[in-house]
C-alpha atoms as a PDB file:
ATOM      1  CA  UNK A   1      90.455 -65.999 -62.686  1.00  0.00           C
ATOM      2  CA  UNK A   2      88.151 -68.860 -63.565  1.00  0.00           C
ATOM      3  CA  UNK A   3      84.325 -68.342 -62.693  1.00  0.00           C
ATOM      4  CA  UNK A   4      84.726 -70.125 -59.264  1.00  0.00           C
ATOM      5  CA  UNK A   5      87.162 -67.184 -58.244  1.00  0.00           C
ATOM      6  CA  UNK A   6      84.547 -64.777 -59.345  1.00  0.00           C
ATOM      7  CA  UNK A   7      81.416 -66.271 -57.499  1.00  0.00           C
ATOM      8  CA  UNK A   8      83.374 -66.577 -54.497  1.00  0.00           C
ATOM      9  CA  UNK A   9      83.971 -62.981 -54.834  1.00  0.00           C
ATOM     10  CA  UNK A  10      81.226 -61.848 -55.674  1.00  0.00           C
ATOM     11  CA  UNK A  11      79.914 -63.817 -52.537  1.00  0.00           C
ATOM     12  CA  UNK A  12      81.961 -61.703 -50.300  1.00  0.00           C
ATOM     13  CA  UNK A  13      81.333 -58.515 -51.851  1.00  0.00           C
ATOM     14  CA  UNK A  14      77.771 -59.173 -51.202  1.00  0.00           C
ATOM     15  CA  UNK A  15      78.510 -60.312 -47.759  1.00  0.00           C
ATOM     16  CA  UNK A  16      81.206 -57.249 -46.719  1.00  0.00           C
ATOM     17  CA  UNK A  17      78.168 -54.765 -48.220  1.00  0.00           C
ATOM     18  CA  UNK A  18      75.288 -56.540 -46.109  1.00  0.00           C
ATOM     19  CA  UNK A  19      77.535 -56.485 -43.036  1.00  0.00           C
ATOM     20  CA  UNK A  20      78.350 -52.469 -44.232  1.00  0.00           C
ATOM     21  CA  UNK A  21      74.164 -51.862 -44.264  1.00  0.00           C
ATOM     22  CA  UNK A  22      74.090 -53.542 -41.031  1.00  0.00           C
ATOM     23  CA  UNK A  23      76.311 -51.259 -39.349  1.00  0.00           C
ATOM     24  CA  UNK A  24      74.714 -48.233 -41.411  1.00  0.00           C
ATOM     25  CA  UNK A  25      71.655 -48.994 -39.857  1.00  0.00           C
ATOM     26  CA  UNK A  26      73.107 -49.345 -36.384  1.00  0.00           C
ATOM     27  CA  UNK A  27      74.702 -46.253 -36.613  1.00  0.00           C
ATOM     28  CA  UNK A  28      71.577 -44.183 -37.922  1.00  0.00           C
ATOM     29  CA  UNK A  29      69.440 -45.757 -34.888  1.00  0.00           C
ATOM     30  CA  UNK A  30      72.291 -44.312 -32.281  1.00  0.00           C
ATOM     31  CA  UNK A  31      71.979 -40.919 -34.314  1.00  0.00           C
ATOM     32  CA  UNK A  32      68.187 -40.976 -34.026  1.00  0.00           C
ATOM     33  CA  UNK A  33      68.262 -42.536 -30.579  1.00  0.00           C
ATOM     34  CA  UNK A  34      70.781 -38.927 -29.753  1.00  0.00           C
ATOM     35  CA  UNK A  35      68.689 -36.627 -31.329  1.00  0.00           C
ATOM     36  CA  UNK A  36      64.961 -37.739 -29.604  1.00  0.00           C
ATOM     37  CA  UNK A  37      67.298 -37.172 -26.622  1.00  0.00           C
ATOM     38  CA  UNK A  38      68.566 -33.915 -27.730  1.00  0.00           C
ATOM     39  CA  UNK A  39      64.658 -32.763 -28.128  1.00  0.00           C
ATOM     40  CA  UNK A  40      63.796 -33.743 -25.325  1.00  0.00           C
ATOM     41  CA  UNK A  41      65.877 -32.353 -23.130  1.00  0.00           C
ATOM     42  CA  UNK A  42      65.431 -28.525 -25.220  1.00  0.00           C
ATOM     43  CA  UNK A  43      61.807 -29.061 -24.968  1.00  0.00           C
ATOM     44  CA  UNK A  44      62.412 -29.764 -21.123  1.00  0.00           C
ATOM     45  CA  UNK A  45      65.188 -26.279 -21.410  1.00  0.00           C
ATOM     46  CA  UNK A  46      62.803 -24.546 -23.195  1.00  0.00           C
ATOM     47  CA  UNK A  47      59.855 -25.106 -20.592  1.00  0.00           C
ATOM     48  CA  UNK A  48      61.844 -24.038 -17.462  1.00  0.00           C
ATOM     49  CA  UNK A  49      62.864 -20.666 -19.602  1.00  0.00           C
ATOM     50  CA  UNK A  50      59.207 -20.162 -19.945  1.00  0.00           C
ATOM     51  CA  UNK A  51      58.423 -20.648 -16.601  1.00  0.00           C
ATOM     52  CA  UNK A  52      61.529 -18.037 -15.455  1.00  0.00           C
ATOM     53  CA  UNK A  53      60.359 -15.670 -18.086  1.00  0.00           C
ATOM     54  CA  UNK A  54      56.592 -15.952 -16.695  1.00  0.00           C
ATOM     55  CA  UNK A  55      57.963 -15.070 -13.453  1.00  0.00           C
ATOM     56  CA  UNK A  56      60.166 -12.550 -13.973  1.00  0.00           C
ATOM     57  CA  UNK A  57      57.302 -10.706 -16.559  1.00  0.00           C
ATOM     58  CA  UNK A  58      54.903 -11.216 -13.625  1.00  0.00           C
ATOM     59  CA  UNK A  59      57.823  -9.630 -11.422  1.00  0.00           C
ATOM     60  CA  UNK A  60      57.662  -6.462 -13.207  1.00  0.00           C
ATOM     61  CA  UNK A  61      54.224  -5.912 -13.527  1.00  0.00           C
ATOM     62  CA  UNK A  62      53.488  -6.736 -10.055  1.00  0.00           C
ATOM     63  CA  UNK A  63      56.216  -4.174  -9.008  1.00  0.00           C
ATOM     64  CA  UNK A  64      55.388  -1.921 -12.093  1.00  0.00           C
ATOM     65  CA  UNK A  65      51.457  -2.136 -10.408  1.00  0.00           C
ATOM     66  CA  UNK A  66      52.948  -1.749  -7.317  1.00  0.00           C
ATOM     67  CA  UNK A  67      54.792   1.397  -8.236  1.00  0.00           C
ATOM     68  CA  UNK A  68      51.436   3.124 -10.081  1.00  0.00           C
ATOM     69  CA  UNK A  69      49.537   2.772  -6.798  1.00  0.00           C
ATOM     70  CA  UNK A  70      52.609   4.812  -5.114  1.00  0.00           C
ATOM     71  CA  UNK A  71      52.440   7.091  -7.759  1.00  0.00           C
ATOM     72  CA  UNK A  72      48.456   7.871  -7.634  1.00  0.00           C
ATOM     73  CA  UNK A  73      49.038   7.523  -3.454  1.00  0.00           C
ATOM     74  CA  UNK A  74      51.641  10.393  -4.085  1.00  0.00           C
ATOM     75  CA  UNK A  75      49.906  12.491  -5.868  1.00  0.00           C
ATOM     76  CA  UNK A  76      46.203  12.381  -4.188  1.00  0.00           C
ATOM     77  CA  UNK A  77      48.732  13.016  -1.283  1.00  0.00           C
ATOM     78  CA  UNK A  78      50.244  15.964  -3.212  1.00  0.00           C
ATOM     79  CA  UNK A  79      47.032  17.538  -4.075  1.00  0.00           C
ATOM     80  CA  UNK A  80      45.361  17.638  -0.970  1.00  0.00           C
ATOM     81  CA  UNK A  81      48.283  19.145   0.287  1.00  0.00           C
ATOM     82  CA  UNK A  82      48.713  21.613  -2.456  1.00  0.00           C
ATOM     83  CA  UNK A  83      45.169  22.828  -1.587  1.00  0.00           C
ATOM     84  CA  UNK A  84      46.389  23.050   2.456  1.00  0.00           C
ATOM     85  CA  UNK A  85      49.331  24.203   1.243  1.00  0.00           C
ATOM     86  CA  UNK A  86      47.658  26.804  -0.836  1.00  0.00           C
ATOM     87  CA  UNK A  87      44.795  28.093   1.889  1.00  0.00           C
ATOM     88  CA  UNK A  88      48.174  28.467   4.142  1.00  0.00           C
ATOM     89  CA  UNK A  89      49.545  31.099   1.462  1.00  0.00           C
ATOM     90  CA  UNK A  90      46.467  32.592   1.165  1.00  0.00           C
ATOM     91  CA  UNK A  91      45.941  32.708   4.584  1.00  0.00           C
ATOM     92  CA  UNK A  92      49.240  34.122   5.429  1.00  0.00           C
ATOM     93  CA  UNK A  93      48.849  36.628   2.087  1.00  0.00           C
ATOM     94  CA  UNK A  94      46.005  38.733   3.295  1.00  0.00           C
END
């Protein structure tokens, strides 16, 4: 090979490794391009399971509220009617 030969290539070495980069590059935008997209759309995931998990938490307390005003209701009810109850018996006793 006389020097010629070798510049030439060398040349398209050079050339073939630029063009490589290029497409490198290309390729790592369309990855980063992907992933922003990926994040986005978990962040976006991620907000609606917040807002279900809100609800559902406020769900359960509401009801679980709910149910401890039944269960005071009940038993004021209980009480007062363990004391009728109770003069009854005594009542009926003597």
């Amino acid at each position: 090979m006389d020097i010629n030969n070798r510049v030439d290539d060398h040349e398209n070495r050079i050339q073939s490794l630029e063009q490589y980069r290029l497409e490198q590059e290309k390729l790592n935008s369309e990855i980063r391009n992907k992933l922003t997209e990926t994040e986005m759309t978990v962040l976006k995931e991620s907000g609606k399971q917040q807002e279900m998990t809100q609800k559902l938490l406020d769900h359960v307390l509401n009801g679980k509220k709910f149910s401890q005003e039944q269960f005071w209701k009940l038993g004021f009810i209980l009480l007062g009617s363990g004391g009728l109850i109770y003069i009854i018996v005594e009542a009926l006793t003597k």
